[in-house]
N, C-alpha and C. Protein backbone atom coordinates (compact mmCIF):
# COMPACT_ATOMS: atom_id res chain seq x y z
N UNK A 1 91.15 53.10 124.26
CA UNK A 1 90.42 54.33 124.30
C UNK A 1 89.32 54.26 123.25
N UNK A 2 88.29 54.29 123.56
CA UNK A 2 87.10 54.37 122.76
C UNK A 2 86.09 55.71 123.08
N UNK A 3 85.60 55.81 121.45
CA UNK A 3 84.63 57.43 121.86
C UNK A 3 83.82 56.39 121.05
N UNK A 4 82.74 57.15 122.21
CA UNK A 4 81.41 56.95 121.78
C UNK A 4 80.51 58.24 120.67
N UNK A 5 79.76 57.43 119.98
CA UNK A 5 79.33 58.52 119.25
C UNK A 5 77.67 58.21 119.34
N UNK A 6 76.88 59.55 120.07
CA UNK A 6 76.04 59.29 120.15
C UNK A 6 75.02 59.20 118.99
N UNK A 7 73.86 58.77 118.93
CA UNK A 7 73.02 58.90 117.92
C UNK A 7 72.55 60.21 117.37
N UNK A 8 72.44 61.14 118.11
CA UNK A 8 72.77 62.57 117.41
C UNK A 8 73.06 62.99 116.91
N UNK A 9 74.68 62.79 117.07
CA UNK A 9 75.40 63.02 116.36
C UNK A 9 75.71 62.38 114.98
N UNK A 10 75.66 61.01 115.08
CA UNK A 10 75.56 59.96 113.49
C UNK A 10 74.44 60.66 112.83
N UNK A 11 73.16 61.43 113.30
CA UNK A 11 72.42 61.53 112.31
C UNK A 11 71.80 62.38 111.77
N UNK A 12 73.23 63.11 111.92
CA UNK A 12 72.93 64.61 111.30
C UNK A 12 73.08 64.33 109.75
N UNK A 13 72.53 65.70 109.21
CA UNK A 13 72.55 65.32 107.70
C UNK A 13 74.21 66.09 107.44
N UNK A 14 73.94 65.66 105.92
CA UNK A 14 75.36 66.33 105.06
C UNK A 14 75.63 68.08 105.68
N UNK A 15 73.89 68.15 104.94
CA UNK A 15 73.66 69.93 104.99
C UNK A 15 74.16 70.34 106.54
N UNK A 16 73.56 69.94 107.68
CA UNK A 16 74.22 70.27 108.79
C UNK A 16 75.54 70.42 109.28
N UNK A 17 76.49 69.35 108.92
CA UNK A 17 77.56 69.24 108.98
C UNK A 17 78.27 70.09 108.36
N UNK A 18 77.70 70.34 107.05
CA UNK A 18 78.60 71.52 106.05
C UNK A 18 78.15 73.12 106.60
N UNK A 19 76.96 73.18 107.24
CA UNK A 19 76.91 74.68 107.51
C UNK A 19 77.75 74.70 109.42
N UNK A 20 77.73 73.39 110.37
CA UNK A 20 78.71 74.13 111.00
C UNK A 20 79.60 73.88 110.81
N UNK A 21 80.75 73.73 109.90
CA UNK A 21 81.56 73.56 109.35
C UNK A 21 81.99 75.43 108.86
N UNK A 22 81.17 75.68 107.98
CA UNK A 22 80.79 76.92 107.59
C UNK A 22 81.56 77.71 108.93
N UNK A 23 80.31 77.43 110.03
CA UNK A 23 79.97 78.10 110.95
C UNK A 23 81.85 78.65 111.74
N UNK A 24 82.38 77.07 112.16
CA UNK A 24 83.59 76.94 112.60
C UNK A 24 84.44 77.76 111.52
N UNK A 25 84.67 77.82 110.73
CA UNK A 25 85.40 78.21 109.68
C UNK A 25 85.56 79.81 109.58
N UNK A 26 84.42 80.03 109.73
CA UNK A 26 84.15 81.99 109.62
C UNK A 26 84.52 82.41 111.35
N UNK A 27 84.22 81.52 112.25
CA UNK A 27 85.04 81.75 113.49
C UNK A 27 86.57 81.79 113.67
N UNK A 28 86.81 80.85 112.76
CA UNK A 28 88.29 80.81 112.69
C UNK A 28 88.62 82.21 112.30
N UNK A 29 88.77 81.84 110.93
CA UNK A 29 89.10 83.39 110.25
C UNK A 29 89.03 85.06 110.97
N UNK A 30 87.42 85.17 111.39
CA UNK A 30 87.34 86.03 112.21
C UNK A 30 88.59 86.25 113.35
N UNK A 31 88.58 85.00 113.84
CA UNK A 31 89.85 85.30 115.34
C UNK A 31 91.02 85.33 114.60
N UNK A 32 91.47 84.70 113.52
CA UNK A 32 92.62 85.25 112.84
C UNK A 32 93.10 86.49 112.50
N UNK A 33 91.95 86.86 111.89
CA UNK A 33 92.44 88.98 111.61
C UNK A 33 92.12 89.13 112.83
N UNK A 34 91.18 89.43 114.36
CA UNK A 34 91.62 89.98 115.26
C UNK A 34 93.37 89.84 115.99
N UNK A 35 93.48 88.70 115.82
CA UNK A 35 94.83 88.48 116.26
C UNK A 35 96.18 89.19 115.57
N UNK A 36 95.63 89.19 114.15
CA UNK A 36 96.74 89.75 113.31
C UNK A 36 96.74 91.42 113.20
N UNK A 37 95.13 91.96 113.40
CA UNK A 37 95.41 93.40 113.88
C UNK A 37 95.97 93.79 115.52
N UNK A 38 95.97 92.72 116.23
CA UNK A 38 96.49 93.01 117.67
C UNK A 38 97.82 92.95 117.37
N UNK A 39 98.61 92.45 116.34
CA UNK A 39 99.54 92.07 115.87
C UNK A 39 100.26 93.20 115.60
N UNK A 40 99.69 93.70 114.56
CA UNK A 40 100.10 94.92 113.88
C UNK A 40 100.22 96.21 114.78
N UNK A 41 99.27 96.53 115.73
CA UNK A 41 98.82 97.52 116.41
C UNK A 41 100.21 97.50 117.62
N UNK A 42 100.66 96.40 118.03
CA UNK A 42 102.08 95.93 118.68
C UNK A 42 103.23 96.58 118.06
N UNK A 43 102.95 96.32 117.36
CA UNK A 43 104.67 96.40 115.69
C UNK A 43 104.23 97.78 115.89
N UNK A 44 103.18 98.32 115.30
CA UNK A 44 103.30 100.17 115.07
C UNK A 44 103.93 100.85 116.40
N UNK A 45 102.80 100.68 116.96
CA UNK A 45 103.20 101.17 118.49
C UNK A 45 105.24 101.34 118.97
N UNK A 46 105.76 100.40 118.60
CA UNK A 46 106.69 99.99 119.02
C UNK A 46 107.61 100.86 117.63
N UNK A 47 107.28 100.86 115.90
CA UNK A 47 107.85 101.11 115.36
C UNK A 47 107.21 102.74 115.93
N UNK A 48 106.76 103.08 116.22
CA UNK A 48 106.03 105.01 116.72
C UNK A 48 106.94 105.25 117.43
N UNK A 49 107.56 104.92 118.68
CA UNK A 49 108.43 105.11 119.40
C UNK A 49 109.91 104.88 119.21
N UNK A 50 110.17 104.12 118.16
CA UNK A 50 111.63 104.06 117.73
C UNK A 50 111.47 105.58 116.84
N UNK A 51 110.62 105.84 115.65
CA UNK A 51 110.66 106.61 115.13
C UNK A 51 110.98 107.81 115.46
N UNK A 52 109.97 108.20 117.12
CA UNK A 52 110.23 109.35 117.78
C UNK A 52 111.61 109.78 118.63
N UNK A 53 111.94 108.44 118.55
CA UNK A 53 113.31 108.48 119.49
C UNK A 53 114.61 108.93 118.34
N UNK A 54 114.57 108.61 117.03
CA UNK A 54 115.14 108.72 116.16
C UNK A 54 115.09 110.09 115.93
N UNK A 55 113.47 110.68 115.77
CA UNK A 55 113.53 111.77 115.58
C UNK A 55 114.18 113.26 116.47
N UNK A 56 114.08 112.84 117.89
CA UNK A 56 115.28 113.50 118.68
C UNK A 56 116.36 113.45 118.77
N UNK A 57 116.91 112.62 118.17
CA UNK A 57 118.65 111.99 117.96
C UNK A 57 118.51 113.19 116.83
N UNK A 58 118.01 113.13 115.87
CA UNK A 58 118.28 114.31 114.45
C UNK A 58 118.06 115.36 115.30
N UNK A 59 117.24 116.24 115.84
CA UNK A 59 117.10 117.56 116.01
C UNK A 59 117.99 117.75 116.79
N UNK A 60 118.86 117.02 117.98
CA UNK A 60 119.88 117.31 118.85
C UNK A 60 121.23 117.31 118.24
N UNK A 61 121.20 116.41 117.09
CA UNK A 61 122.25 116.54 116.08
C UNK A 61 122.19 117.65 115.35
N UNK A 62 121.14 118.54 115.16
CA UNK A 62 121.09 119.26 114.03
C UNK A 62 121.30 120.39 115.26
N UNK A 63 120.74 120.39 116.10
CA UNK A 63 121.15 121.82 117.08
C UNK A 63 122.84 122.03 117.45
N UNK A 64 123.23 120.09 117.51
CA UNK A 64 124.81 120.46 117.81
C UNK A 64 125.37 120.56 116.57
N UNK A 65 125.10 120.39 115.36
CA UNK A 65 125.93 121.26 114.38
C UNK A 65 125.75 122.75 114.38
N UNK A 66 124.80 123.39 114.54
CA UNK A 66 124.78 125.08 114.90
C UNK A 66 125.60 125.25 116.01
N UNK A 67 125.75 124.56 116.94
CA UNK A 67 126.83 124.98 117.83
C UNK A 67 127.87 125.00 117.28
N UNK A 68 128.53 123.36 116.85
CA UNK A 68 129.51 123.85 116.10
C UNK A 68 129.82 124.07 115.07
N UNK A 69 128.73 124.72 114.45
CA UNK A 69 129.49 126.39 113.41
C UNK A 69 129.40 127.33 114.31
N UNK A 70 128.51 127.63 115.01
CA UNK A 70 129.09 129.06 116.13
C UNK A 70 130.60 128.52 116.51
N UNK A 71 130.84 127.79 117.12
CA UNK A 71 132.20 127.76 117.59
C UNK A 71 133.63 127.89 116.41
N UNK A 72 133.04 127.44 115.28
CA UNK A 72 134.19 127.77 114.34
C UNK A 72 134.07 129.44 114.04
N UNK A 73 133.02 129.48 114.01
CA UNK A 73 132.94 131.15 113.42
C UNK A 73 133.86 131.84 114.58
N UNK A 74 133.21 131.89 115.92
CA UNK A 74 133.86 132.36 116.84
C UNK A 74 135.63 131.65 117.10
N UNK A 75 136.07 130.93 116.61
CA UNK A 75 137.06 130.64 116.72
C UNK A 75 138.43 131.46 115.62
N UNK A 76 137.51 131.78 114.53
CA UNK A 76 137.98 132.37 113.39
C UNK A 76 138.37 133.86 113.87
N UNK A 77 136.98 134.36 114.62
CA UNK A 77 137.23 136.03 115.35
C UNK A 77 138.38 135.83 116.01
N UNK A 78 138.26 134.60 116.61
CA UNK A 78 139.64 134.89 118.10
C UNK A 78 141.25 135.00 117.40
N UNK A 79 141.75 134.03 116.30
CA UNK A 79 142.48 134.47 115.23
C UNK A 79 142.44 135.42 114.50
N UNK A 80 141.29 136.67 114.77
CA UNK A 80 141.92 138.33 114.24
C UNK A 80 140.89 138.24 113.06
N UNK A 81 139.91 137.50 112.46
CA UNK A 81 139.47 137.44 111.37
C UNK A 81 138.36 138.71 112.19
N UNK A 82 137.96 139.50 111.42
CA UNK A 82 136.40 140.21 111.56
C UNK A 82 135.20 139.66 111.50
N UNK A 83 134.36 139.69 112.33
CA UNK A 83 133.16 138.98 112.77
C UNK A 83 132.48 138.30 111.70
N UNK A 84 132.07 139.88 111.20
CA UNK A 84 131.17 139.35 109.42
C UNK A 84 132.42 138.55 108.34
N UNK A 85 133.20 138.61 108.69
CA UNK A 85 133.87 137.97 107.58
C UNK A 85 133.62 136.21 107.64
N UNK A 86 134.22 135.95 109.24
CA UNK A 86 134.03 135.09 110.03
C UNK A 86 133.24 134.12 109.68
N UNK A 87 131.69 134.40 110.04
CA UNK A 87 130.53 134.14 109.83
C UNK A 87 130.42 133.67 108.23
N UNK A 88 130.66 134.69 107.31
CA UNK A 88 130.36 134.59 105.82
C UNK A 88 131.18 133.28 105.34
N UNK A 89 132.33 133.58 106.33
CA UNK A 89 133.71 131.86 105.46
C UNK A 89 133.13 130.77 105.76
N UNK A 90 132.06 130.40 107.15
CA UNK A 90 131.80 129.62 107.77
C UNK A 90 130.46 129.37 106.62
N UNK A 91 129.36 130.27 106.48
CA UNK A 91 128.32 129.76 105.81
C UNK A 91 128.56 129.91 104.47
N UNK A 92 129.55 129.62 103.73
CA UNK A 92 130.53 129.38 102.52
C UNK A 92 130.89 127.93 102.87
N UNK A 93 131.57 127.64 103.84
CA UNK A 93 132.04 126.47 103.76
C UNK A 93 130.58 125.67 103.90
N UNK A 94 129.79 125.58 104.44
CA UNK A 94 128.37 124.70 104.59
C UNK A 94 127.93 124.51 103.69
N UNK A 95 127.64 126.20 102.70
CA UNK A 95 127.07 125.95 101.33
C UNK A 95 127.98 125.05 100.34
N UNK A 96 128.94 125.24 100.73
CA UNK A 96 130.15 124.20 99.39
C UNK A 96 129.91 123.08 100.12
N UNK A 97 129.86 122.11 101.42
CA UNK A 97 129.30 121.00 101.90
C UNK A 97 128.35 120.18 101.02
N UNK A 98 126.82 121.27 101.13
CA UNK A 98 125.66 121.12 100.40
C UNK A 98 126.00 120.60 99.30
N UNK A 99 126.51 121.78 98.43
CA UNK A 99 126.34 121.53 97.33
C UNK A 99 127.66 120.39 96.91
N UNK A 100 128.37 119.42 97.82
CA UNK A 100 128.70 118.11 97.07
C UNK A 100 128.28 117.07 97.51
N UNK A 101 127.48 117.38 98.19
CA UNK A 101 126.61 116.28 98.76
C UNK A 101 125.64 115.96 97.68
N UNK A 102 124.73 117.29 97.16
CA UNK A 102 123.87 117.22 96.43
C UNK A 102 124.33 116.79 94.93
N UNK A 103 126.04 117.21 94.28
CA UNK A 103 126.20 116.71 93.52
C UNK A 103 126.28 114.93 93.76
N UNK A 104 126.89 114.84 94.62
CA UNK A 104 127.38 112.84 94.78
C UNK A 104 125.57 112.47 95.04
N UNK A 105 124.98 113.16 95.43
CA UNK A 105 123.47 112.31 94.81
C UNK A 105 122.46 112.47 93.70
N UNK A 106 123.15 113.06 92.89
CA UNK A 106 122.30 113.62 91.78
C UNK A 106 123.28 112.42 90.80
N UNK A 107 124.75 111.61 91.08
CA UNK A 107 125.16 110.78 90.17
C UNK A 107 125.16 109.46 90.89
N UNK A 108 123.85 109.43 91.71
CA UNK A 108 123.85 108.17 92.71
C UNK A 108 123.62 107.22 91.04
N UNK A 109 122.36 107.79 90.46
CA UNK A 109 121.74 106.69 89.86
C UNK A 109 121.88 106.90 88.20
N UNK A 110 122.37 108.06 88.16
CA UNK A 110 123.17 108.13 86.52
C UNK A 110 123.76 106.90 85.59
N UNK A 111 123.18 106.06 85.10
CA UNK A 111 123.62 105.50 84.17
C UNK A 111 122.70 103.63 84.51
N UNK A 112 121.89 104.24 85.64
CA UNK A 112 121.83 102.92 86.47
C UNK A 112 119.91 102.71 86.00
N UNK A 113 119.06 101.82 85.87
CA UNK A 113 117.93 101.43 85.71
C UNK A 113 117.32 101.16 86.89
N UNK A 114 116.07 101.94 86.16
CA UNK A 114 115.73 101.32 88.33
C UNK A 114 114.92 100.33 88.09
């Protein structure tokens, strides 16, 4: 296998060679970040829709916990308790929830360096 090299080509100067060199080089690069923002624009897209899907898993979770505290509250009436009482034991017990949740993360990082 032999390449021929025409005289043209042998007799280009340095300077020529180094500016398309240049030339090739800034083409490269160029198609590199297009590729790597087509890249990215893939990944978001894809992380946008996990996100949103996530984000309906929480609000359907958070609607079925109001159900079931209505159902405990109302379960409390059906055992003879009084409505308002009912209700008040139920958003007592949530608030005491809260608030050990909020304590066990207020000693997440107590003693610890970040």
């Amino acid at each position: 296998m032999s390449v021929e090299i025409s005289t043209e080509s042998r007799d280009r100067s340095l300077k020529q060679v180094v500016h398309d060199l240049k030339g090739d080089v800034s083409l490269l690069v160029r198609q590199e970040i297009a590729l790597a923002k087509a890249e990215l624009k893939e990944k978001a897209g894809g992380l946008a829709k996990q996100a949103a899907l996530f984000a309906g898993a929480g609000l359907l979770g958070y609607v079925g916990l109001f159900f079931l505290l209505a159902a405990l509250a109302l379960g409390l009436i059906a055992l003879g308790v009084i409505a308002w009482l009912a209700t008040l034991i139920v958003a007592v017990v949530v608030f005491l929830g809260a608030f050990v949740v909020v304590q066990r993360a207020r000693r997440v990082n107590n003693g610890k360096p970040e």
